[in-house]
N, C-alpha and C. Protein backbone atom coordinates (compact mmCIF):
# COMPACT_ATOMS: atom_id res chain seq x y z
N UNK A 1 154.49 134.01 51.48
CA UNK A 1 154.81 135.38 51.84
C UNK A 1 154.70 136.24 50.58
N UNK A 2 153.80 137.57 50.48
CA UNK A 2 153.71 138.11 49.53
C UNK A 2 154.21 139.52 49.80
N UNK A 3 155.11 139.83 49.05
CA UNK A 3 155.79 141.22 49.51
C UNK A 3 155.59 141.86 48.51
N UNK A 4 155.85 141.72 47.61
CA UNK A 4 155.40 141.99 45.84
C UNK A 4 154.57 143.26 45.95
N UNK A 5 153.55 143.56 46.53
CA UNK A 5 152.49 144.29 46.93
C UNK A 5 153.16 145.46 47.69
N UNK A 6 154.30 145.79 48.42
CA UNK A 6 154.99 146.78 49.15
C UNK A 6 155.56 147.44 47.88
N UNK A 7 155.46 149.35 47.72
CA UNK A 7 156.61 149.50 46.74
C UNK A 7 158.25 149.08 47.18
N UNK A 8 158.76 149.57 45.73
CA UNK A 8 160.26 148.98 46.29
C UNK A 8 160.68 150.41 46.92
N UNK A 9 161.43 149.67 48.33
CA UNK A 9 162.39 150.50 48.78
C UNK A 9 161.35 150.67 49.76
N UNK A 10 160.12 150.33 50.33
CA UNK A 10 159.45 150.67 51.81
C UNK A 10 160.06 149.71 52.78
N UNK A 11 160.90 148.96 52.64
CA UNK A 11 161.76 148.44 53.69
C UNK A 11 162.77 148.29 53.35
N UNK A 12 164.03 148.48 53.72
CA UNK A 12 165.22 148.64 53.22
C UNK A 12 166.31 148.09 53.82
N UNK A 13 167.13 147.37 53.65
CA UNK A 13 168.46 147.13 54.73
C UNK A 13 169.59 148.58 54.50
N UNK A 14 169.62 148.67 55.71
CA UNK A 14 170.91 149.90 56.43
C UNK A 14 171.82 148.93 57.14
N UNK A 15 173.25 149.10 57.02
CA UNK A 15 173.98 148.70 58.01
C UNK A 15 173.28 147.14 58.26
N UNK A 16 173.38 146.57 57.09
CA UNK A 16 172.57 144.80 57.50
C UNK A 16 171.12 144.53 58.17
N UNK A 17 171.13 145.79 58.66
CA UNK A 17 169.23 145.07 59.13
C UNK A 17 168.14 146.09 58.51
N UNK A 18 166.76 145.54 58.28
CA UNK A 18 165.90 145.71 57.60
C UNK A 18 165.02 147.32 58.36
N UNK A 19 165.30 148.07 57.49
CA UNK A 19 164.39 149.06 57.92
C UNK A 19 163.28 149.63 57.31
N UNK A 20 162.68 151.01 57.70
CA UNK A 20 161.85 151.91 56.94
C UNK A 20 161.73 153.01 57.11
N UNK A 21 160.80 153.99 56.96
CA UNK A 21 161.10 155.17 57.71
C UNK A 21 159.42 155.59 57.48
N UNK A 22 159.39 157.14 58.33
CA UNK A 22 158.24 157.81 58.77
C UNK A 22 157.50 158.14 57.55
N UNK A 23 158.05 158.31 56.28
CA UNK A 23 157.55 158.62 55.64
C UNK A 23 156.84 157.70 54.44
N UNK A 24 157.48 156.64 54.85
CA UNK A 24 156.95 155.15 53.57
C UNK A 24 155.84 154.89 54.94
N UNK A 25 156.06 154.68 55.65
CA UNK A 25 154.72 154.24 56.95
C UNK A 25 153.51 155.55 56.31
N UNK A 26 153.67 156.97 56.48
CA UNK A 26 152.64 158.05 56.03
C UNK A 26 152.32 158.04 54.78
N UNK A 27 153.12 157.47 54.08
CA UNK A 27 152.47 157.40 52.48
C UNK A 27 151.57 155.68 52.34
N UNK A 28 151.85 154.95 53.24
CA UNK A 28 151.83 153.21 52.72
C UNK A 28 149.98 153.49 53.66
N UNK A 29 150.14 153.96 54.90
CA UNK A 29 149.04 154.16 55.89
C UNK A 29 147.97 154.80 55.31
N UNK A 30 148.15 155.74 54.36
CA UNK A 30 147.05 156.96 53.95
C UNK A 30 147.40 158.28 55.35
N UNK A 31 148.47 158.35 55.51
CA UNK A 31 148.54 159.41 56.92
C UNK A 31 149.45 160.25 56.34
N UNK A 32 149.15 161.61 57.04
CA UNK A 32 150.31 162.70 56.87
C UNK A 32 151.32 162.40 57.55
N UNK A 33 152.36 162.55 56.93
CA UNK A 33 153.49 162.46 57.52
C UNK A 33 153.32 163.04 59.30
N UNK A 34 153.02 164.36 59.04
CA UNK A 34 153.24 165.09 60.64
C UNK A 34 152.60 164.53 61.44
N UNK A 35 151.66 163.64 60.73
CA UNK A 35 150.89 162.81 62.16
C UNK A 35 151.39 161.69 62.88
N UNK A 36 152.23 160.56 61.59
CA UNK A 36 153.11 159.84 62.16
C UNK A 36 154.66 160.11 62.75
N UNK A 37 154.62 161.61 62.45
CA UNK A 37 155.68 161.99 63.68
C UNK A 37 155.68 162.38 64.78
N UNK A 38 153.99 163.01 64.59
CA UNK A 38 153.69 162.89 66.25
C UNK A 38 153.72 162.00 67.23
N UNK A 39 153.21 160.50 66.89
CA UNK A 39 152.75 159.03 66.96
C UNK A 39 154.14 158.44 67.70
N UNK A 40 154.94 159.02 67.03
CA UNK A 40 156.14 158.77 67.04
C UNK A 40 157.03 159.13 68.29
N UNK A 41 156.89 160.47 68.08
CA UNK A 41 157.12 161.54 69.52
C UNK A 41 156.53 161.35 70.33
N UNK A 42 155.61 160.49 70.46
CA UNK A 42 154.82 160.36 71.68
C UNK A 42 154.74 159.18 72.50
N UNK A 43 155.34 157.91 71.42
CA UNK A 43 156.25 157.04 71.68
C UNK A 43 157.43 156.95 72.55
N UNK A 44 158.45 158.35 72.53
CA UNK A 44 159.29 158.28 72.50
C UNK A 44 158.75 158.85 74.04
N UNK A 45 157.92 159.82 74.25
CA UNK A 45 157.91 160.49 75.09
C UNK A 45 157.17 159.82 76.52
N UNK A 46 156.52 158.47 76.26
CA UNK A 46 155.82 157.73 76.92
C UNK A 46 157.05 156.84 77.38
N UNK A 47 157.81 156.20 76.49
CA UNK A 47 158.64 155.50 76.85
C UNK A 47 160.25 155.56 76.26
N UNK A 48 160.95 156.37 76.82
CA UNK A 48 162.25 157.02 76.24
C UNK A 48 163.26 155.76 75.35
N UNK A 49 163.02 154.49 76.19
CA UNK A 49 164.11 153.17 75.78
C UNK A 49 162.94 153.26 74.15
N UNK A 50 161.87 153.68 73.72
CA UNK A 50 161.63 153.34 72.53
C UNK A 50 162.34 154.15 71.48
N UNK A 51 163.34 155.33 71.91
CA UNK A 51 163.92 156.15 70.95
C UNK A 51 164.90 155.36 70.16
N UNK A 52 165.22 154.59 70.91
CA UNK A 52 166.49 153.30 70.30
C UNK A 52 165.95 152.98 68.82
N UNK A 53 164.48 152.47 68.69
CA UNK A 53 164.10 152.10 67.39
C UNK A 53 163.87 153.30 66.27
N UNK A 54 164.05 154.76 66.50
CA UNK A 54 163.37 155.15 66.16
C UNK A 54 164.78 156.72 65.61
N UNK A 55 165.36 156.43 64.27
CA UNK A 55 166.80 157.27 64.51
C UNK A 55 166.14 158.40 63.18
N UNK A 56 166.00 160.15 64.17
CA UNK A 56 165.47 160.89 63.45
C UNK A 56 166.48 161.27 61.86
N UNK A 57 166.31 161.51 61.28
CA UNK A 57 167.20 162.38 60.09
C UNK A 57 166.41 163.67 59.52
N UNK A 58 167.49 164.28 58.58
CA UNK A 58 167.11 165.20 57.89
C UNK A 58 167.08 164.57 56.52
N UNK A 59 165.79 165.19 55.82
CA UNK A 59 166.13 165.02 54.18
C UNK A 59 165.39 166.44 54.05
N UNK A 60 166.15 166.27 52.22
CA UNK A 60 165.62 167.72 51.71
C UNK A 60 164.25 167.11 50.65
N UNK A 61 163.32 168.22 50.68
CA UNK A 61 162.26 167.91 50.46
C UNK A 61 162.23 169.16 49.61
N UNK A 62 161.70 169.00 48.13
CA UNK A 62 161.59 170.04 47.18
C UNK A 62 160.50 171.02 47.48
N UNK A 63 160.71 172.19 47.17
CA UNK A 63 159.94 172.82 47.38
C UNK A 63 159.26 173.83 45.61
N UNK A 64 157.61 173.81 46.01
CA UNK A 64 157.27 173.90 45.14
C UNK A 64 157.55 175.34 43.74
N UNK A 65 158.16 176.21 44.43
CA UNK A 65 158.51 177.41 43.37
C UNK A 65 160.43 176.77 43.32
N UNK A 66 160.92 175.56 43.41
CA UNK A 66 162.43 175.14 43.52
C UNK A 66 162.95 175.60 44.86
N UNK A 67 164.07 175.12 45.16
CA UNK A 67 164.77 174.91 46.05
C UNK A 67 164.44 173.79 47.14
N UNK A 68 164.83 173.55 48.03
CA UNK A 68 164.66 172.39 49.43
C UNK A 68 164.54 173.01 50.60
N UNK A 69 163.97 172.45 51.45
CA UNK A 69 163.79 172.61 52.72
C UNK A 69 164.14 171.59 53.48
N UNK A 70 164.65 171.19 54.45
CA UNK A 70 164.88 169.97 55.54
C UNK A 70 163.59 169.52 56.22
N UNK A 71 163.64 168.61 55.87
CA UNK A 71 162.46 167.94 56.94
C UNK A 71 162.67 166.99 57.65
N UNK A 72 162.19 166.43 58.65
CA UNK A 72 162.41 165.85 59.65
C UNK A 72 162.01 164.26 59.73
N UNK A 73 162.65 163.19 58.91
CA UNK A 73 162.38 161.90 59.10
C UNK A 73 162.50 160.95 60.14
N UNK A 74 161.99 159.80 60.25
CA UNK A 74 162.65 159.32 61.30
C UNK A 74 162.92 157.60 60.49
N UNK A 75 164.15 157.16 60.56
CA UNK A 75 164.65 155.91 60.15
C UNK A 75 163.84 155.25 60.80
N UNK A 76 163.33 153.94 61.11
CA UNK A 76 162.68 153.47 62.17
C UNK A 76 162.91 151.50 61.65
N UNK A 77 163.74 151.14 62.80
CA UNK A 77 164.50 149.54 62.90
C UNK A 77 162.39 148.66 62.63
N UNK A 78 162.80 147.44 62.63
CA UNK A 78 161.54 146.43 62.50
C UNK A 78 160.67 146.84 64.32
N UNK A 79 161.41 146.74 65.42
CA UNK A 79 160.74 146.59 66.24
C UNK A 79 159.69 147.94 66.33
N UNK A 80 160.53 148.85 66.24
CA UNK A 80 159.90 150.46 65.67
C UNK A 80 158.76 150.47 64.80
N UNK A 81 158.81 150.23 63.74
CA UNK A 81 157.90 149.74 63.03
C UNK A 81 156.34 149.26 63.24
N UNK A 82 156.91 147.82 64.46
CA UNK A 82 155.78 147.51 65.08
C UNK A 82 155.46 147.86 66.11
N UNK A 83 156.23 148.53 66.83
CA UNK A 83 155.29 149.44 68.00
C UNK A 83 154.76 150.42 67.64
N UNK A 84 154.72 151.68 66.21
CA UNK A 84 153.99 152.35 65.68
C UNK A 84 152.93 151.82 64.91
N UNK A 85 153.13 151.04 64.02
CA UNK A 85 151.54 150.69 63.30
C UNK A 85 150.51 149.53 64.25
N UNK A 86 151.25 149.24 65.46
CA UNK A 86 150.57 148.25 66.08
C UNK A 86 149.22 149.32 66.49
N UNK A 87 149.38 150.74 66.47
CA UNK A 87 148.29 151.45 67.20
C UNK A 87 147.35 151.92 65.50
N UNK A 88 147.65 151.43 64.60
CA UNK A 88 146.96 151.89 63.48
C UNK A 88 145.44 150.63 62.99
N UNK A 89 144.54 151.20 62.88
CA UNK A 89 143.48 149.86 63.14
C UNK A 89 142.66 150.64 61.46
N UNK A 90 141.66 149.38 61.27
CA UNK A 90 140.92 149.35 60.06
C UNK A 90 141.55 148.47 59.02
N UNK A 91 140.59 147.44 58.71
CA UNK A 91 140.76 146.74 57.62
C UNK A 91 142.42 146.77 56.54
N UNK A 92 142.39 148.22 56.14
CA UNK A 92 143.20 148.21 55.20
C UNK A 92 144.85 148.39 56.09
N UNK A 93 144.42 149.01 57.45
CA UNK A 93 145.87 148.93 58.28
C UNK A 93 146.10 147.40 58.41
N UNK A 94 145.17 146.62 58.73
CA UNK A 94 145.62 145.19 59.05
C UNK A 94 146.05 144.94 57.59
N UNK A 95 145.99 144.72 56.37
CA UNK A 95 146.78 144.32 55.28
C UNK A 95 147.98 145.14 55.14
N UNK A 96 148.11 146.57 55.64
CA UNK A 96 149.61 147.12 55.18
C UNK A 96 150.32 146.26 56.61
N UNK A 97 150.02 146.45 57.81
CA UNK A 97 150.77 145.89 58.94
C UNK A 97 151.36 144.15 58.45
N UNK A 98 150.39 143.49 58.35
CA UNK A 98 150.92 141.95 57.41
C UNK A 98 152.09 142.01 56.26
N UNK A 99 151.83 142.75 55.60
CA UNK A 99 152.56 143.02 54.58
C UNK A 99 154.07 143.76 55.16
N UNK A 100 154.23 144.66 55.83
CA UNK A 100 155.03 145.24 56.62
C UNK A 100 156.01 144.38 57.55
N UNK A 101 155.07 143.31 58.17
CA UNK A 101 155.96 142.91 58.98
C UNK A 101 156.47 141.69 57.74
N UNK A 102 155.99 141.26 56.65
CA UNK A 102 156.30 140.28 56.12
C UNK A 102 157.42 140.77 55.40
N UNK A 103 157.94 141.38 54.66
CA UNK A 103 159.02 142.80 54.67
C UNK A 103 159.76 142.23 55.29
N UNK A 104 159.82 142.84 56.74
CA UNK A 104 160.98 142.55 57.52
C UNK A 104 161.03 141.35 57.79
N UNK A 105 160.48 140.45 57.54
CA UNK A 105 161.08 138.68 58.25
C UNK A 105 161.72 139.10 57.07
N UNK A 106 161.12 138.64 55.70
CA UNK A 106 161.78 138.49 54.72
C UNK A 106 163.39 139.18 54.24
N UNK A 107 163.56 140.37 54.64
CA UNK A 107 164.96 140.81 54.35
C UNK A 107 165.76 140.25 56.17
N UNK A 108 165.38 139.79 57.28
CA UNK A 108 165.92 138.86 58.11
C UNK A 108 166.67 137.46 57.61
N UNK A 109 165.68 136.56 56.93
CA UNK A 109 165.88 135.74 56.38
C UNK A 109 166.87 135.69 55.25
N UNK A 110 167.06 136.68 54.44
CA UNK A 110 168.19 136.66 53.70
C UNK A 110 169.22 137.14 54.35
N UNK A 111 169.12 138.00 55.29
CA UNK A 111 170.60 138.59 55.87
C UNK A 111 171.03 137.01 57.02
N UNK A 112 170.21 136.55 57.24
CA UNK A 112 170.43 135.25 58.15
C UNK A 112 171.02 134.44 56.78
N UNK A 113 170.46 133.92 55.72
CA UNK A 113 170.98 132.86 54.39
C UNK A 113 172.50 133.64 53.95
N UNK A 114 172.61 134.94 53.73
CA UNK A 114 174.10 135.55 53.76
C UNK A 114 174.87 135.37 54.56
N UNK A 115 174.73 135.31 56.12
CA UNK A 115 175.57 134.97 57.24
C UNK A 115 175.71 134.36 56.89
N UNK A 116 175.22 133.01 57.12
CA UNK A 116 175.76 131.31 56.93
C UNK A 116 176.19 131.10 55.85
N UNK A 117 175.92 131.13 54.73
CA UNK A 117 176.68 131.24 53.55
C UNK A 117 178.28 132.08 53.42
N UNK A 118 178.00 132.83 54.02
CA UNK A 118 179.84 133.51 54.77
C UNK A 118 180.47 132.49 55.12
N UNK A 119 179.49 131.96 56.59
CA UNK A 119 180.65 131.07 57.30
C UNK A 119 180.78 130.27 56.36
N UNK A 120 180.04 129.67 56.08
CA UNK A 120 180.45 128.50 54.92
C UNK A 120 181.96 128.75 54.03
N UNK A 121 181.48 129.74 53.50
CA UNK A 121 183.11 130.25 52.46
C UNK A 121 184.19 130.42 53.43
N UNK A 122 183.96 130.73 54.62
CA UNK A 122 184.85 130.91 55.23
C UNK A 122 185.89 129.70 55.79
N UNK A 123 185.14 128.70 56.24
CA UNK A 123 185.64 127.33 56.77
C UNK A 123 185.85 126.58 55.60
N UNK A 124 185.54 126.96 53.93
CA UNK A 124 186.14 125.86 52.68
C UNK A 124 187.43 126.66 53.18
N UNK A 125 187.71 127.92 53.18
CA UNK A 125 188.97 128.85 52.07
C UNK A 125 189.84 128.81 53.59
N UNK A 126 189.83 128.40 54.71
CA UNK A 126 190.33 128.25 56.44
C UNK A 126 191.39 127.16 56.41
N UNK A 127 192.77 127.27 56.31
CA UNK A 127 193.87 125.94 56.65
C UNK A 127 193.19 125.64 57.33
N UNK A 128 193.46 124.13 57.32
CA UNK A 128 193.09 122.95 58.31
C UNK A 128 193.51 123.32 59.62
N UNK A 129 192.75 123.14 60.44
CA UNK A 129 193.70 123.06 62.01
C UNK A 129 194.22 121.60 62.49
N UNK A 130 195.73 121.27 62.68
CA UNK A 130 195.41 120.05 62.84
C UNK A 130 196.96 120.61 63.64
N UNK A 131 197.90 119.23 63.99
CA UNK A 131 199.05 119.33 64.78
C UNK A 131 199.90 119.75 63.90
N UNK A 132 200.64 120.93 64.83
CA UNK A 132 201.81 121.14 63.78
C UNK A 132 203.09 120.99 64.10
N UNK A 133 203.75 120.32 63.45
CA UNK A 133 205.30 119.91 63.71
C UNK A 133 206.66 120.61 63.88
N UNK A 134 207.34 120.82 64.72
CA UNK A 134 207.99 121.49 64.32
C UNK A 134 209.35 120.54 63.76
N UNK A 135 210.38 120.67 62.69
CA UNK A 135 211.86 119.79 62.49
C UNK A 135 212.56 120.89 62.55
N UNK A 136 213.69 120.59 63.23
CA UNK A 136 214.80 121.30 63.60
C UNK A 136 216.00 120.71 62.91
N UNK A 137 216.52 121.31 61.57
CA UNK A 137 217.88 120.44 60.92
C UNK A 137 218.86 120.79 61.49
N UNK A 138 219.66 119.56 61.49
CA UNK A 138 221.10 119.40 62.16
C UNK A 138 222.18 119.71 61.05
């Protein structure tokens, strides 16, 4: 698995699971942003249960004489992910899509090796369960 090749921070864990957003997909793709928010919106608008993957935000985005403006991102979970670039084709989409989904196994796989490693600490540092006695002194 070669991830090495993704910049850092185009997939990210939020809240324990592995994400990305509209705008590492428009910069990683060669696409304008507004196009993969259309892509997006149209996703949503074809099939509403796909909004679940797909959680819009605001960021501020500099503007060139100073100050910010809000723009319109969208967080987007692994399955999100692959129901948007699954429609992106050409050579170089099939190496970012590989790479992309290899991303997300990969931060899966560690949040799966952290779980179990929990339980683990959890059941050394856990009293024994065993019978417990009660003595009543006379």
């Amino acid at each position: 698995m070669n991830i090495t090749t993704l910049p850092t921070g185009a997939v990210f864990r939020r809240d324990g699971k592995p994400m990305t957003n509209s705008k590492q997909v428009a910069d990683l793709f060669g696409k304008q942003h507004k196009n993969v928010m259309r892509d997006i919106d149209r996703l949503i608008a074809t099939d509403p249960s796909c909004a679940l993957n797909f959680e819009p935000t605001l960021e501020l985005t500099p503007m060139p004489r100073g100050g910010f403006r809000k723009s319109r991102v969208y967080a987007i979970n692994q399955r999100g992910a692959a129901l948007l670039i699954m429609g992106f084709t050409g050579a170089e989409a099939l190496r970012w899509k590989q790479k992309f989904l290899d991303a997300f196994d990969h931060l899966a796989e560690r949040e799966n090796d952290n779980h179990k490693a929990f339980l683990r600490s959890m059941r050394k540092s856990s009293p024994q369960r065993g019978r417990a006695s009660l003595r009543i002194a006379h």
